[in-house]
N, C-alpha and C. Protein backbone atom coordinates (compact mmCIF):
# COMPACT_ATOMS: atom_id res chain seq x y z
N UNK A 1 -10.14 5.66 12.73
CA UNK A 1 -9.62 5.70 14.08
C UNK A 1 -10.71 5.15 14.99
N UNK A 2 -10.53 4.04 15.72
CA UNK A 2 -11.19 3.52 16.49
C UNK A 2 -11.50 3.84 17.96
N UNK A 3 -10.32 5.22 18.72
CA UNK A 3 -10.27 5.06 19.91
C UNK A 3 -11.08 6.57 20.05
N UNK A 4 -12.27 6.53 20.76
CA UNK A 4 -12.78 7.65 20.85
C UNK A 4 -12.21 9.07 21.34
N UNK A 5 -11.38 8.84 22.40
CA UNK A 5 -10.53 10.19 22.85
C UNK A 5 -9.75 10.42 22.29
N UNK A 6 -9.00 9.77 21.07
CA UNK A 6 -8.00 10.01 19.91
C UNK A 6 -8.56 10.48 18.72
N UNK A 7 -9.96 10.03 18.35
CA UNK A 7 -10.38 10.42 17.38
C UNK A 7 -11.56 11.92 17.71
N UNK A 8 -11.66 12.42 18.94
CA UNK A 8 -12.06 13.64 19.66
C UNK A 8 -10.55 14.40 19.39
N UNK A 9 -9.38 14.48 20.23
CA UNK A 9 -8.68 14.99 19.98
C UNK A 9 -8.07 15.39 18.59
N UNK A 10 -8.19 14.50 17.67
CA UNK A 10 -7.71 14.77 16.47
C UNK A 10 -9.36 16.06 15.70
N UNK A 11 -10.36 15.70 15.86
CA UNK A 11 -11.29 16.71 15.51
C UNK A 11 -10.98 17.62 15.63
N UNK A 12 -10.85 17.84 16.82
CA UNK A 12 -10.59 19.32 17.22
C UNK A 12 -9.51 19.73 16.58
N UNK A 13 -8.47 19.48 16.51
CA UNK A 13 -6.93 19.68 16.05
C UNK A 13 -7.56 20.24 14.17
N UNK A 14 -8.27 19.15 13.57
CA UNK A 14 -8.47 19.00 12.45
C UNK A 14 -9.26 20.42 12.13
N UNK A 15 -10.28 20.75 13.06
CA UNK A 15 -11.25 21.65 12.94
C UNK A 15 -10.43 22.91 13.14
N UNK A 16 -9.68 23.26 13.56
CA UNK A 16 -8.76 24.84 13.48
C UNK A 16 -8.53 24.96 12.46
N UNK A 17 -8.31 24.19 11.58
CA UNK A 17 -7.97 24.25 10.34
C UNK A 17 -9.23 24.89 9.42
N UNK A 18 -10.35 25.15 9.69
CA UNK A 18 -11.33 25.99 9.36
C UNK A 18 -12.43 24.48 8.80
N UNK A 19 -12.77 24.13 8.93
CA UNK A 19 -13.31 23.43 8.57
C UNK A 19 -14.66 22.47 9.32
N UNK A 20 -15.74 21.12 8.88
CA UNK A 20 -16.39 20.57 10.14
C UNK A 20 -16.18 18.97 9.61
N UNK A 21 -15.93 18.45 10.88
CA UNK A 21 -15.89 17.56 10.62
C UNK A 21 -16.92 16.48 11.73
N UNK A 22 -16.61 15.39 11.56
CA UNK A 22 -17.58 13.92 12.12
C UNK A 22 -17.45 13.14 11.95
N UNK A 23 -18.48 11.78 11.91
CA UNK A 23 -17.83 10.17 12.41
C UNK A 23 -19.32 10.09 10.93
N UNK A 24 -18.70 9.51 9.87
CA UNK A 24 -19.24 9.07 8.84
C UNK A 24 -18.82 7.35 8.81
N UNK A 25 -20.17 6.86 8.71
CA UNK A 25 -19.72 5.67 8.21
C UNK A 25 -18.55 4.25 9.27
N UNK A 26 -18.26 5.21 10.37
CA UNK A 26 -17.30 4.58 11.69
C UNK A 26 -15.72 5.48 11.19
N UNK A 27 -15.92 6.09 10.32
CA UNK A 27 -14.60 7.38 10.18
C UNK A 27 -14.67 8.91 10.61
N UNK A 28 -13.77 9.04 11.29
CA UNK A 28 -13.50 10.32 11.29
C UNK A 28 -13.20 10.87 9.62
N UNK A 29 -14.50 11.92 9.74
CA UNK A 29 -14.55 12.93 8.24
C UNK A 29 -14.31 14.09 7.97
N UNK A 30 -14.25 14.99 7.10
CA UNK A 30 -14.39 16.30 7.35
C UNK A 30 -14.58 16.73 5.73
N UNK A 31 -14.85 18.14 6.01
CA UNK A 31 -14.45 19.08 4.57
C UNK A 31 -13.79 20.43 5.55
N UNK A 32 -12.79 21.31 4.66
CA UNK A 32 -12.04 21.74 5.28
C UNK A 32 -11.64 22.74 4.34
N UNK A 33 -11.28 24.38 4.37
CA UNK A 33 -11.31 24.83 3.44
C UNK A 33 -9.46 24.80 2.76
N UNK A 34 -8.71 24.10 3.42
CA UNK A 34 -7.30 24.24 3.58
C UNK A 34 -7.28 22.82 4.25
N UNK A 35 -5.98 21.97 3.95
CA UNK A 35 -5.15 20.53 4.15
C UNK A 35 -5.17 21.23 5.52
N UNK A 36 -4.87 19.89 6.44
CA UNK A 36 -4.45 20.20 7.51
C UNK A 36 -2.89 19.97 7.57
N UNK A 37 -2.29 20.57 8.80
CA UNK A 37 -0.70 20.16 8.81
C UNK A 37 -0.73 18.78 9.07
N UNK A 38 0.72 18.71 9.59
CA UNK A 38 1.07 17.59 10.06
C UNK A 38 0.45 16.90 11.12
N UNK A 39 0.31 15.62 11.09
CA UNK A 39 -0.30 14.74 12.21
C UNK A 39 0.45 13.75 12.74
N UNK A 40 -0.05 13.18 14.09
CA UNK A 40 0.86 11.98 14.60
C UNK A 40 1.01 10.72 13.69
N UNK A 41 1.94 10.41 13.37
CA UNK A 41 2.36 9.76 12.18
C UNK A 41 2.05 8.59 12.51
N UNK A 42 1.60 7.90 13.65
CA UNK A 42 1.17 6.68 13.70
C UNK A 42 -0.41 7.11 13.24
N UNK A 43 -1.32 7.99 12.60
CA UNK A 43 -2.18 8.50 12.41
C UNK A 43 -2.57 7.65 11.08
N UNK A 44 -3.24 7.80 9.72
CA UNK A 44 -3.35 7.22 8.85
C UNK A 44 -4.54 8.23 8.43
N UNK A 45 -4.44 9.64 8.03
CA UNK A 45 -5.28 10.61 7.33
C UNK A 45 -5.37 10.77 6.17
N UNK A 46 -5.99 10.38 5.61
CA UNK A 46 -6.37 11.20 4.18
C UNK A 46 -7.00 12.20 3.52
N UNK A 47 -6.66 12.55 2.89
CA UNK A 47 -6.58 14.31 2.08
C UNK A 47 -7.06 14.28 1.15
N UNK A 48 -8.22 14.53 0.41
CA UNK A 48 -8.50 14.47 -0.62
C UNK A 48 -8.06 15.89 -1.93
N UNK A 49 -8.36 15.78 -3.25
CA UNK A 49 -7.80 17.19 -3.93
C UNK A 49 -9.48 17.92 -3.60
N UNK A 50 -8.85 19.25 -3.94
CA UNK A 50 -10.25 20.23 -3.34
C UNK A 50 -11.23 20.14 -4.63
N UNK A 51 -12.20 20.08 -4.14
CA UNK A 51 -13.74 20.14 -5.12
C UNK A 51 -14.53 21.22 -4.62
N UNK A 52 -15.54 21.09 -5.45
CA UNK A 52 -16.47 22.30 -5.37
C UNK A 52 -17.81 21.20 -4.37
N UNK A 53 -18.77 21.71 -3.63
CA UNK A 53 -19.28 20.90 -2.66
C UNK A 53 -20.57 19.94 -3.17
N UNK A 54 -20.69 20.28 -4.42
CA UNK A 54 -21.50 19.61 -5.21
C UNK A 54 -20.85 17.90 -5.71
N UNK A 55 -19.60 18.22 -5.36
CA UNK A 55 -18.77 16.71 -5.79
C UNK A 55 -18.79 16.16 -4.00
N UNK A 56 -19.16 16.39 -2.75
CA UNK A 56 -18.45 16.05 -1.62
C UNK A 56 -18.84 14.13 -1.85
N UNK A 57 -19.79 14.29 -1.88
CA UNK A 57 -20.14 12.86 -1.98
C UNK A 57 -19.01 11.78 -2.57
N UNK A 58 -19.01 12.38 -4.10
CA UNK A 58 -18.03 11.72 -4.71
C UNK A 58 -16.30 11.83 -4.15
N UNK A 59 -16.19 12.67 -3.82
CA UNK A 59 -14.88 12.86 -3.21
C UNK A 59 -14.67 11.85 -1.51
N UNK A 60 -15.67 11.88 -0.87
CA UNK A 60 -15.88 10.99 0.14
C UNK A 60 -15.34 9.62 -0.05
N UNK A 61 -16.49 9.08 -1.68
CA UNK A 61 -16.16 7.61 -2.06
C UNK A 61 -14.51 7.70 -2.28
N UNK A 62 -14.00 8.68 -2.83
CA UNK A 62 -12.51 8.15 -3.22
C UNK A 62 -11.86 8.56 -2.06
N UNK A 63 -12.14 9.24 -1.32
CA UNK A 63 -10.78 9.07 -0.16
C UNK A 63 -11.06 7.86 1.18
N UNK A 64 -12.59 7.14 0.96
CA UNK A 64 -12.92 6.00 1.39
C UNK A 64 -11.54 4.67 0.71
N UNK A 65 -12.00 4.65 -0.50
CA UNK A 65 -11.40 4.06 -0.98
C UNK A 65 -9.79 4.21 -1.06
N UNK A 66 -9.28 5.46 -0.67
CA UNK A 66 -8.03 6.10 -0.87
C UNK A 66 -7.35 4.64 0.78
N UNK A 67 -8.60 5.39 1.79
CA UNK A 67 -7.99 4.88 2.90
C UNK A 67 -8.03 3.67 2.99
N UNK A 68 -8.33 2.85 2.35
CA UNK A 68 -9.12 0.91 2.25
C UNK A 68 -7.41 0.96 1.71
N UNK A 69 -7.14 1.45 0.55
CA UNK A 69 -5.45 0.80 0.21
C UNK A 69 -4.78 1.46 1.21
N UNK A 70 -4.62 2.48 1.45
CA UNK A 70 -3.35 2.72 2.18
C UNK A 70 -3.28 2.02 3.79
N UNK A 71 -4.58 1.58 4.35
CA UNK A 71 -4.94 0.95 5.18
C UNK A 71 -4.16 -0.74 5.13
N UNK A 72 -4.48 -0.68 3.92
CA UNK A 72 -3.88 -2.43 3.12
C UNK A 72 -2.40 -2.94 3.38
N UNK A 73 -2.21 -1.33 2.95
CA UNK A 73 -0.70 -1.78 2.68
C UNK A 73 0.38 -0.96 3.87
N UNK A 74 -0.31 -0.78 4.83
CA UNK A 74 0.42 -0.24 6.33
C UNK A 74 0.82 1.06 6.31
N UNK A 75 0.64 2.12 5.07
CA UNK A 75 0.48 3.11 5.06
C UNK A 75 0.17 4.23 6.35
N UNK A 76 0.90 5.35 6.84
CA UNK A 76 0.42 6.25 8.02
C UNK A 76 0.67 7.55 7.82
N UNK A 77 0.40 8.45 8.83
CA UNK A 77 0.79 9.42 8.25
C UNK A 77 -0.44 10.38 7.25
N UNK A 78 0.08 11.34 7.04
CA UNK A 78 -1.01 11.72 6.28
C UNK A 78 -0.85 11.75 5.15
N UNK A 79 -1.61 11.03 4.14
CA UNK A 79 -1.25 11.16 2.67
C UNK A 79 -2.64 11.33 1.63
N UNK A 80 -2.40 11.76 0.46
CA UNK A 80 -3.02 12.58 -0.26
C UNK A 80 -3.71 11.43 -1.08
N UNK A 81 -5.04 11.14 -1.63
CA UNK A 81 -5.85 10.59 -1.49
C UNK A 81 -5.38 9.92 -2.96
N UNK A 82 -5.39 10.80 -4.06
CA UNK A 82 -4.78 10.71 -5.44
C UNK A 82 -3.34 9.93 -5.40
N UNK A 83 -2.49 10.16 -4.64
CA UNK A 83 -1.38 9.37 -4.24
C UNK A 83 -1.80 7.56 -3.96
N UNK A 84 -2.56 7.82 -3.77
CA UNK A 84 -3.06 6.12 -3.47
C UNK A 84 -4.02 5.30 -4.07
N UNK A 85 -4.18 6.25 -5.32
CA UNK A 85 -5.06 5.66 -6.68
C UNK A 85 -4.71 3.94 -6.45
N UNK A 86 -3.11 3.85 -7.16
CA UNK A 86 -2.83 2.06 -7.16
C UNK A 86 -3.32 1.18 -5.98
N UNK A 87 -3.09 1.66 -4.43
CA UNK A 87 -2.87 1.05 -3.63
C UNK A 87 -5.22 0.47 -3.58
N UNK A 88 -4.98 1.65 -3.48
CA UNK A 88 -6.94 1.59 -3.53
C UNK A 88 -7.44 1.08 -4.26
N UNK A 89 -6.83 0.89 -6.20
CA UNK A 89 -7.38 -0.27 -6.83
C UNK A 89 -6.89 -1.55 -6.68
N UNK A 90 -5.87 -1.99 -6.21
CA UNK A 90 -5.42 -3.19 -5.85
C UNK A 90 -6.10 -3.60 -4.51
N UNK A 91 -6.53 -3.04 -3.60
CA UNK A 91 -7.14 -3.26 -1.96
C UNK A 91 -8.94 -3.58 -2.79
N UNK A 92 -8.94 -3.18 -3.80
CA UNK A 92 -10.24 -3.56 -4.69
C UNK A 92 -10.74 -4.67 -4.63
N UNK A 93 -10.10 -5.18 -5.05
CA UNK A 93 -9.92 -6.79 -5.85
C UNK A 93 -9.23 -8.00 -4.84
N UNK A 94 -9.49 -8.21 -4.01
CA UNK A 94 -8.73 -9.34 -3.29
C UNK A 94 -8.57 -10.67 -4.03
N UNK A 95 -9.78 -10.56 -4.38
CA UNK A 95 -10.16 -12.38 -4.87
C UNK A 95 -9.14 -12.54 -6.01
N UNK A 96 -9.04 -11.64 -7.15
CA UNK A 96 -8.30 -11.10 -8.11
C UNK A 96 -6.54 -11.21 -7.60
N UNK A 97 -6.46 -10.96 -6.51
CA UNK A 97 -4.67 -10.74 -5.90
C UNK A 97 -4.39 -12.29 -5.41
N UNK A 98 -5.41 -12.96 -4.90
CA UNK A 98 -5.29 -14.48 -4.63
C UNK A 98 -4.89 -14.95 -5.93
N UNK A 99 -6.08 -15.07 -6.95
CA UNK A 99 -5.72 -15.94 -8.23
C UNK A 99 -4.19 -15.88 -8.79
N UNK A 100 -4.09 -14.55 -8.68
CA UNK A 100 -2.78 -14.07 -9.41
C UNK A 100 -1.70 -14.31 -8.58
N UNK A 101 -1.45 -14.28 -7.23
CA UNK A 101 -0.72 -15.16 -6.19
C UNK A 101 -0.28 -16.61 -6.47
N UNK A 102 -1.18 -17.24 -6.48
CA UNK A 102 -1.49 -18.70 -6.65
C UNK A 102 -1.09 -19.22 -8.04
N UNK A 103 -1.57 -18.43 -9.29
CA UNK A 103 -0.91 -18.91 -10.58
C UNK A 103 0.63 -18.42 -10.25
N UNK A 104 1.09 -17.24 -9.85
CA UNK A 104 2.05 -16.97 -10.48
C UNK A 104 3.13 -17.25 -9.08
N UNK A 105 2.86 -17.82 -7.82
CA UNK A 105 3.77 -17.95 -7.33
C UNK A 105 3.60 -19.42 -6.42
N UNK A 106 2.56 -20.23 -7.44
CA UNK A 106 2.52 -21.42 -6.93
C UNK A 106 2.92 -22.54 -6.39
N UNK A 107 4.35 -22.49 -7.03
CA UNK A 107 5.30 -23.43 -6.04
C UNK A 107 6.27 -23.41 -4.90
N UNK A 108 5.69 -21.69 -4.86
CA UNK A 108 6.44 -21.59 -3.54
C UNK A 108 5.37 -22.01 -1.83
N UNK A 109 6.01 -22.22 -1.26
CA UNK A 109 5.60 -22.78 0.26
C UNK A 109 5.83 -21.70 1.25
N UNK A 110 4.32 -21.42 1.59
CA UNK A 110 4.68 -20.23 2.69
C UNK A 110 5.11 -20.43 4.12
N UNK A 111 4.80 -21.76 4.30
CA UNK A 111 5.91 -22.44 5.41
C UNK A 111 7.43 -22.53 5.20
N UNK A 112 7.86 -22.30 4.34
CA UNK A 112 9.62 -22.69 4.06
C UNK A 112 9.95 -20.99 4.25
N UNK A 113 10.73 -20.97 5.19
CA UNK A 113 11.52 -19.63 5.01
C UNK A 113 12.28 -19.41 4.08
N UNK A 114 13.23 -20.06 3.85
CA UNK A 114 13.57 -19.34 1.88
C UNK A 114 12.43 -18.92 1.28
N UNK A 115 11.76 -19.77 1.11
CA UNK A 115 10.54 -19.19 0.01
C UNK A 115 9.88 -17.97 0.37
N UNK A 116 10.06 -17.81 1.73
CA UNK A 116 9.44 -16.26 2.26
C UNK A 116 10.68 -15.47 1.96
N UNK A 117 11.61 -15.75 2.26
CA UNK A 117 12.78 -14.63 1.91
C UNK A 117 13.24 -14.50 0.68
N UNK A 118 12.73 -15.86 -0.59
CA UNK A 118 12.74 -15.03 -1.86
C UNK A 118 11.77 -14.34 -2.20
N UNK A 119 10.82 -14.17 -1.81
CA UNK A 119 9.00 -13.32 -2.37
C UNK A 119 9.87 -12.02 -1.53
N UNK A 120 10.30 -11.74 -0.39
CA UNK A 120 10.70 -10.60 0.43
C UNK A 120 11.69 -9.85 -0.77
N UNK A 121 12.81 -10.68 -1.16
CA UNK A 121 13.92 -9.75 -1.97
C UNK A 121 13.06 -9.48 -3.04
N UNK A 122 12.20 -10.22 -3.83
CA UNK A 122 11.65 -9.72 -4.76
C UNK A 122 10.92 -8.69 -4.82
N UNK A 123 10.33 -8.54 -3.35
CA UNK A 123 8.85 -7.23 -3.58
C UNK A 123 10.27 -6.36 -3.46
N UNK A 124 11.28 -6.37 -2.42
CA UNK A 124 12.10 -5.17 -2.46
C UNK A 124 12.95 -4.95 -3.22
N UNK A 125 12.80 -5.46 -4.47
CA UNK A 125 13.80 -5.57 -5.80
C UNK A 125 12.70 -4.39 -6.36
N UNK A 126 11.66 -5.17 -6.76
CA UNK A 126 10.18 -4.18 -7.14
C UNK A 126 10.27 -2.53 -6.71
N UNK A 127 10.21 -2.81 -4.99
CA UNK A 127 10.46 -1.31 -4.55
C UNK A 127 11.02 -0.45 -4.39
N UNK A 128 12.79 -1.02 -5.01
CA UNK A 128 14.03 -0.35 -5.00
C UNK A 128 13.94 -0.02 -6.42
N UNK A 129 13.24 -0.09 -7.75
CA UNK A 129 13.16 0.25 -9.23
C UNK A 129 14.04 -0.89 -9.66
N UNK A 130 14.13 -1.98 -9.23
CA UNK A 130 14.57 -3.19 -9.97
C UNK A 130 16.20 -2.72 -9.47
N UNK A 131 16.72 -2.15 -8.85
CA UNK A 131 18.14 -1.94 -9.10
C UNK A 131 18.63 -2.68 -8.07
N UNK A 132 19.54 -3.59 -8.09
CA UNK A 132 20.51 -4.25 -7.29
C UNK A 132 20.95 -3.97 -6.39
N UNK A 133 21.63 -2.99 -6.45
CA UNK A 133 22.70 -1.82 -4.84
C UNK A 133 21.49 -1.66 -4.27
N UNK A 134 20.30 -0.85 -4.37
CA UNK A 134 19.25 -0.61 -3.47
C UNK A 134 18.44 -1.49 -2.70
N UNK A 135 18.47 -2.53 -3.44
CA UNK A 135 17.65 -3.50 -2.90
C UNK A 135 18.39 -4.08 -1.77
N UNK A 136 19.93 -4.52 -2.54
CA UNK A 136 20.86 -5.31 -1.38
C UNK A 136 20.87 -4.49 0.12
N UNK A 137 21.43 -2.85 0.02
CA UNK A 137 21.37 -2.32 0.91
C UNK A 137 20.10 -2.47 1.45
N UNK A 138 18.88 -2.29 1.36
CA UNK A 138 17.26 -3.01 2.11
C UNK A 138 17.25 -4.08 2.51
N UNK A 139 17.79 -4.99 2.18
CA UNK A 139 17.45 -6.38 2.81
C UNK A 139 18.78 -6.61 3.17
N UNK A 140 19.89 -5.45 3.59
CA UNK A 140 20.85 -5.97 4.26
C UNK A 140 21.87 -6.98 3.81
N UNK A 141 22.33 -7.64 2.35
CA UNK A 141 23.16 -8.61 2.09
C UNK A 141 23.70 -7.92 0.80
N UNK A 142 24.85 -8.64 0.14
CA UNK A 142 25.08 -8.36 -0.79
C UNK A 142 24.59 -8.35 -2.39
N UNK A 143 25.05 -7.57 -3.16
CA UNK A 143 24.06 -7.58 -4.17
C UNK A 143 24.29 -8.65 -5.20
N UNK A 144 25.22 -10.00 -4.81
CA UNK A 144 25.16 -10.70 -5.54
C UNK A 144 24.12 -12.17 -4.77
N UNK A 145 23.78 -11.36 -3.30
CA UNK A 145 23.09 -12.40 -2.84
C UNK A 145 21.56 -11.81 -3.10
N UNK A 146 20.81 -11.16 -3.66
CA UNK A 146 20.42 -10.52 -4.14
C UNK A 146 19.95 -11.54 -5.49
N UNK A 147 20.69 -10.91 -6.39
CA UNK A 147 20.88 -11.83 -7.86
C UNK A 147 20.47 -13.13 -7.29
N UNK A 148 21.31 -14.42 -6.85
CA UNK A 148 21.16 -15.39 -6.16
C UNK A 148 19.50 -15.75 -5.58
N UNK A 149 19.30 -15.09 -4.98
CA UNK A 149 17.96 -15.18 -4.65
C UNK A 149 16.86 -14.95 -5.94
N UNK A 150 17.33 -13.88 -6.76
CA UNK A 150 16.04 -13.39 -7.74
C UNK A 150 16.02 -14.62 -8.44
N UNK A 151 17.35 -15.13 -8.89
CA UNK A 151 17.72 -16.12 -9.69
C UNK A 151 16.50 -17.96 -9.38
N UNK A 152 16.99 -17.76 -8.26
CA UNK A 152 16.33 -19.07 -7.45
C UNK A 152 14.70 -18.79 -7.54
N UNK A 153 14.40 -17.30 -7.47
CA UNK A 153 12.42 -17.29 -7.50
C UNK A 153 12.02 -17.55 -8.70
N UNK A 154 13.25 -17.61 -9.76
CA UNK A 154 12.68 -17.64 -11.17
C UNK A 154 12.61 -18.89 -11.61
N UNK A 155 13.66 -19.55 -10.90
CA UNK A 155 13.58 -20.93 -11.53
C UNK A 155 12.72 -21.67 -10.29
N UNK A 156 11.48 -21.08 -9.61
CA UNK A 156 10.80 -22.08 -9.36
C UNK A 156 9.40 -21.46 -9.69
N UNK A 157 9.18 -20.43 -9.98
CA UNK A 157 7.97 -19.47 -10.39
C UNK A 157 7.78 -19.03 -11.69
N UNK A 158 6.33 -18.44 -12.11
CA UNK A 158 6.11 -18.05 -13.25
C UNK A 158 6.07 -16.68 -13.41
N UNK A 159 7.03 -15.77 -11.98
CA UNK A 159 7.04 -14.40 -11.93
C UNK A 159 7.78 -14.05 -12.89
N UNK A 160 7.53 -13.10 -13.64
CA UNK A 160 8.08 -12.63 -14.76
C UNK A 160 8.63 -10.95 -14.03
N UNK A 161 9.86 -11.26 -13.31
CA UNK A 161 10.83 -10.40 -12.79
C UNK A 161 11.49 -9.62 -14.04
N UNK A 162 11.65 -10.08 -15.18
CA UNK A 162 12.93 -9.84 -16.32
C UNK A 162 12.05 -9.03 -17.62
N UNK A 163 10.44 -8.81 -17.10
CA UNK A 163 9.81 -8.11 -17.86
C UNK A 163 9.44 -6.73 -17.18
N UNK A 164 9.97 -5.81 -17.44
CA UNK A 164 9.89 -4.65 -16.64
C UNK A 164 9.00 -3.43 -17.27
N UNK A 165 7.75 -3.23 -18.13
CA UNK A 165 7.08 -2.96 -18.01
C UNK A 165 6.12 -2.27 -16.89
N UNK A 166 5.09 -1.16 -17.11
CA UNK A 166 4.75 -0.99 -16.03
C UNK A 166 3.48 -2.38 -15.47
N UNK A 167 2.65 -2.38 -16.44
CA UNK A 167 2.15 -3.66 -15.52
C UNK A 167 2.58 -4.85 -15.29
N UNK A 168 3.22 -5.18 -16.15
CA UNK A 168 4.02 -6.62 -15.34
C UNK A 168 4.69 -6.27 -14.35
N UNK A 169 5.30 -5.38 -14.22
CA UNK A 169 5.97 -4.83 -12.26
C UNK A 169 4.67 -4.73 -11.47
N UNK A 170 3.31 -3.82 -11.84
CA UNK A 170 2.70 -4.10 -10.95
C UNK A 170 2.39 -5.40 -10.73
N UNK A 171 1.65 -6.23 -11.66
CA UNK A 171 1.32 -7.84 -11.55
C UNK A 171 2.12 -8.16 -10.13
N UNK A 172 3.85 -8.28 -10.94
CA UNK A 172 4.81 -9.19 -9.94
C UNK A 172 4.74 -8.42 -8.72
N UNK A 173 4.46 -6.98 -8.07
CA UNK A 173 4.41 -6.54 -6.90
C UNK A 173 3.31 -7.12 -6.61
N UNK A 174 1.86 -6.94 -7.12
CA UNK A 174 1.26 -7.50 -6.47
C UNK A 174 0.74 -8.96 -5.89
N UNK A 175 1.58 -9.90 -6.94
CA UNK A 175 1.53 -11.54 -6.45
C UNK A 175 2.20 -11.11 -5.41
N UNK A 176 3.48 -10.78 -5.01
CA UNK A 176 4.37 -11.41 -4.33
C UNK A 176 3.57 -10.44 -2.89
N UNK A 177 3.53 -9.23 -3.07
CA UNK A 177 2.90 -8.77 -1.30
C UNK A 177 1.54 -9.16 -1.14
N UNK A 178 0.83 -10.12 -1.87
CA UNK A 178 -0.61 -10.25 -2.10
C UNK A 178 0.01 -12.11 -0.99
N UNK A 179 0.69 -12.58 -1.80
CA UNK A 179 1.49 -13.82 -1.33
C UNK A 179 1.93 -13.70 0.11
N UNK A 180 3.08 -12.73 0.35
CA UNK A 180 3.76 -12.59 1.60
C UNK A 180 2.70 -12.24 2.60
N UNK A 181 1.55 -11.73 2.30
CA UNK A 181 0.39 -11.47 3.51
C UNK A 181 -0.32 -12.54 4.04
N UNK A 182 -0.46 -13.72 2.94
CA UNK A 182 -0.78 -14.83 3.29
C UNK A 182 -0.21 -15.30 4.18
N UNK A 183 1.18 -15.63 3.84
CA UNK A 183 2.17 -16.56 4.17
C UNK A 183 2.63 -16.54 5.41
């Protein structure tokens, strides 16, 4: 949190919660003996799981890192640090999300709007569990326009949509929102 009277107000709020907190590193930090409640959801807090105070250090680095992905990927709200294992190792590796962008969704043009609106149905094909009805209802069209589209990213890409595995779904999530951030 960057705005000093927002990130004062939230201390305090944070600190009833029994706990002390401070500005580590340009973050608002804390240890706390109990989660705090709910926060203003345009907020972006992270929670780490409870340790004994001999780990704080280490627990610091991962909810650093917790907040670098969920930061990445527009994440708010308050969420639990372990929840964002993936997002935090993928926000890792940039250089790594380019290559794999670039091989695997190389002939698409991030100037052509189709080509942005097939990488779009695809990440939300990805985020609906591959299922058709869910996705269509998300992007608003039918689910054979849907198909149509997945159809068209395949025959110009080397996304391997039709391998559903867990890492080849991550791979293809992460070319394509690694791609659409570019684009």
């Amino acid at each position: 949190m960057t705005d000093p009277a927002r990130a004062d107000a939230l201390e305090a709020r944070l600190t009833a919660c029994g706990g002390v907190f401070g500005t580590v590193e340009g973050r608002l930090t804390g240890l706390a003996v109990r989660p705090p409640g709910p926060v203003d959801p345009a907020v972006l807090l992270v929670v780490g799981p409870p340790l004994p105070l001999s780990r704080a250090a280490a627990g610091y680095r991962a909810c650093a890192a917790a907040l670098a992905g969920a930061a990445r990927f527009g994440d708010t709200g308050r969420q639990h640090a372990l929840d964002l294992a993936g997002p935090a190792a993928l926000a890792a590796q940039p250089e790594l999300a380019g290559l794999l962008a670039d091989e695997l969704l190389a002939a698409l043009d991030p100037a052509d709007a189709f080509h942005r609106e097939l990488a779009a149905t695809a990440l939300s094909y990805l985020d609906n569990g591959q299922r058709l009805d869910l996705t269509a209802a998300a992007v608003h069209v039918h689910p054979n326009t849907v198909r149509y589209r997945l159809r068209a990213l395949h025959e110009r890409t080397a996304l391997p949509l039709d391998d559903t595995t867990v890492l080849a779904t991550v791979r293809s999530w992460w070319a394509l929102q690694t791609w659409l951030d570019r684009a």
